[in-house]
Structures are given as structure tokens and as C-alpha cells.
C-alpha atoms as a PDB file:
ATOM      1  CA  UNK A   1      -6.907 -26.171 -15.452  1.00  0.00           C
ATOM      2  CA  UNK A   2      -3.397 -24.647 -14.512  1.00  0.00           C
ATOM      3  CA  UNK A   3      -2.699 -21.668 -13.250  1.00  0.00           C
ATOM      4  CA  UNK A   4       0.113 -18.864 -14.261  1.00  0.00           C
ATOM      5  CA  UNK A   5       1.042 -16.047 -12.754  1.00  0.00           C
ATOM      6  CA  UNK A   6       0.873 -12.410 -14.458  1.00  0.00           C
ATOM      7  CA  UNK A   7       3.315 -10.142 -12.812  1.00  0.00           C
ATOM      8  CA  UNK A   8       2.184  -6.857 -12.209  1.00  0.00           C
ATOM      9  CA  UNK A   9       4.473  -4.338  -9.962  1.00  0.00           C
ATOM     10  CA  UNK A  10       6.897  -4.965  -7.250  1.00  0.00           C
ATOM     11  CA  UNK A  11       7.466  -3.756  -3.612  1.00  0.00           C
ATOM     12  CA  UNK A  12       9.726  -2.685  -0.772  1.00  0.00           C
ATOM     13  CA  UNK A  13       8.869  -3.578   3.377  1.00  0.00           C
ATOM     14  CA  UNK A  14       8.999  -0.666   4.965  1.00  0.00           C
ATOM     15  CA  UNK A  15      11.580   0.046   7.618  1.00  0.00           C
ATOM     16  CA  UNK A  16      10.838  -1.080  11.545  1.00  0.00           C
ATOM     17  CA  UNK A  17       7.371  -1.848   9.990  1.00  0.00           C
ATOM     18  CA  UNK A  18       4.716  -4.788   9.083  1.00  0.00           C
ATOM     19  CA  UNK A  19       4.095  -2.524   5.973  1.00  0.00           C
ATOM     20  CA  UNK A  20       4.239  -2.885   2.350  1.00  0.00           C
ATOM     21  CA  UNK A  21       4.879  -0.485  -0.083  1.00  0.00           C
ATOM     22  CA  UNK A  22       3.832  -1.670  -3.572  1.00  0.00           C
ATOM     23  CA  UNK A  23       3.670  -0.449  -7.647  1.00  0.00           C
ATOM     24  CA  UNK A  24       1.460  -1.412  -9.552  1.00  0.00           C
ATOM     25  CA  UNK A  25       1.803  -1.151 -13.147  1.00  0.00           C
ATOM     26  CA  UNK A  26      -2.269   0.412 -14.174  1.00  0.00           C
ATOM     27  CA  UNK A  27      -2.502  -0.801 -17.671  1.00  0.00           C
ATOM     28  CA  UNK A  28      -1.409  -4.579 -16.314  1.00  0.00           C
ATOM     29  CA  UNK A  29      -3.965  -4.102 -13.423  1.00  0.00           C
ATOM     30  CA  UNK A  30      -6.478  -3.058 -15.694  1.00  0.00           C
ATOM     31  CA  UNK A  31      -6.320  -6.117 -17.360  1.00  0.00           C
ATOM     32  CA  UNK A  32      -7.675  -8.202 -14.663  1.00  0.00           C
ATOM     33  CA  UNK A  33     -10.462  -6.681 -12.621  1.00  0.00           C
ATOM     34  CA  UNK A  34     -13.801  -8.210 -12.305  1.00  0.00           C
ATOM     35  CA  UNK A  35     -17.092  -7.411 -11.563  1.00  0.00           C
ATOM     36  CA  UNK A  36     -18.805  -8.325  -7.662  1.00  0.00           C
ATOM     37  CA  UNK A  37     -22.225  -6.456  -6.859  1.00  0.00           C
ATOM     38  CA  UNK A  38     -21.942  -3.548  -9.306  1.00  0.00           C
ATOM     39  CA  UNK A  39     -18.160  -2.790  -8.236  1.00  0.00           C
ATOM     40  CA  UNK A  40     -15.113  -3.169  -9.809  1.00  0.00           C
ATOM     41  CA  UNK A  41     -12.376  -5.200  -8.145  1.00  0.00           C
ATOM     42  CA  UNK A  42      -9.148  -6.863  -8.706  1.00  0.00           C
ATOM     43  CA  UNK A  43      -7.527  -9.631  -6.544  1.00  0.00           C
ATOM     44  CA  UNK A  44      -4.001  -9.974  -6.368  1.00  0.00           C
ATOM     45  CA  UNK A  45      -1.131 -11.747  -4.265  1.00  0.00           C
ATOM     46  CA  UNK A  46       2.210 -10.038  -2.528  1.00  0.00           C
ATOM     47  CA  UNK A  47       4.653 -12.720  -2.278  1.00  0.00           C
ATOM     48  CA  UNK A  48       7.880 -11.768  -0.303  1.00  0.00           C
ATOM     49  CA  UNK A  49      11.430 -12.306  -2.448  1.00  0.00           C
ATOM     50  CA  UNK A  50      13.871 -14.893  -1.693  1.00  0.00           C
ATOM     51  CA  UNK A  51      16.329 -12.195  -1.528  1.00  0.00           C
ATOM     52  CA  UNK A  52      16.020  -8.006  -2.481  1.00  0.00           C
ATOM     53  CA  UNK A  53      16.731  -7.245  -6.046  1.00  0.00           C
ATOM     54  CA  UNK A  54      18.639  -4.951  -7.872  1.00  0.00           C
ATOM     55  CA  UNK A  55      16.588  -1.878  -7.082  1.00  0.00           C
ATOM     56  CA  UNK A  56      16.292  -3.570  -3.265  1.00  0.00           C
ATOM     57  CA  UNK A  57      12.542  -4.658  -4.041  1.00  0.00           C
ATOM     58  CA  UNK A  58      11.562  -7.101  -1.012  1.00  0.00           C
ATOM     59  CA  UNK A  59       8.507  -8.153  -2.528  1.00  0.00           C
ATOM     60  CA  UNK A  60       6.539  -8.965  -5.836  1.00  0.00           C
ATOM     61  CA  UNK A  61       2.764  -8.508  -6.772  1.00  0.00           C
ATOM     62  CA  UNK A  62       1.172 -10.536  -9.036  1.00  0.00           C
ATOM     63  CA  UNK A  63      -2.143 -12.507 -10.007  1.00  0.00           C
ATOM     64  CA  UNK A  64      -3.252 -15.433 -10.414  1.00  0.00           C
ATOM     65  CA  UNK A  65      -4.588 -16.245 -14.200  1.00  0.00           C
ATOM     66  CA  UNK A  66      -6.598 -19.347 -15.219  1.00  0.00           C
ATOM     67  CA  UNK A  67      -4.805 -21.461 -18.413  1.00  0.00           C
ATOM     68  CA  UNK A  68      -7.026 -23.758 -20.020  1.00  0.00           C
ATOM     69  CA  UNK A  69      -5.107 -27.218 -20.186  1.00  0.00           C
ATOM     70  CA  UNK A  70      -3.704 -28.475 -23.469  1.00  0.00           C
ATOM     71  CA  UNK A  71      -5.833 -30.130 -25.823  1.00  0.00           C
ATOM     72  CA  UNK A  72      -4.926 -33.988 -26.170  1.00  0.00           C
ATOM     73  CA  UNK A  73      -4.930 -35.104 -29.842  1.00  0.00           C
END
């Protein structure tokens, strides 16, 4: 099983700070919560950018989504 990675808002460090300031696109986010002990959750990673982009985003958010492998013929 292989994993991809769904891409769901982006983020900025904050200045002088070990702080993180993330969006998060809802309807994307939505799309991936589960269910632990009668709550809702949803687990995502924050992976820092090589380099800022455009819009001087520092880091991305994304998760982590199970792809069933290829069927062999």
C-alpha cells in the first residue's frame, strides 16, 4: 500500500517565534476526518518549505492518504 499526499492549506512561521500560522481549506479537511471514541478528528502533517513561496508561505499542510497498490494482471 502507498501512500499520497492530499494538500490541504499552507502556512507562514511567525516572526521571532516557534509558531505556525496555518489555512486550512474546510471542504478539503472535511474530507478526511475520522472517528476515535465518539469524536471527530483529523490528523494532518506541517512540513516546512524548501524555500517561501510566492505569497511568502514557509510551510505546507497536508495528509497522508492510503492508495491501494496496482492490480498485477
Amino acid at each position: 500500500m502507498a501512500f499520497s499526499k492530499k494538500y490541504i492549506g499552507k502556512g507562514k512561521q511567525v516572526e521571532n517565534m516557534d509558531i505556525v500560522e496555518v489555512s486550512l481549506n474546510m471542504a478539503e479537511l472535511q474530507n478526511h476526518t475520522f472517528e476515535y471514541e465518539g469524536e471527530t478528528f483529523v490528523k494532518f502533517n506541517v512540513a516546512k518549505l524548501k524555500e517561501p513561496d510566492q505569497y511568502s508561505k514557509t510551510h505546507t499542510v497536508y495528509v497522508s492518504v492510503k492508495e491501494p497498490d496496482p492490480k498485477e494482471s
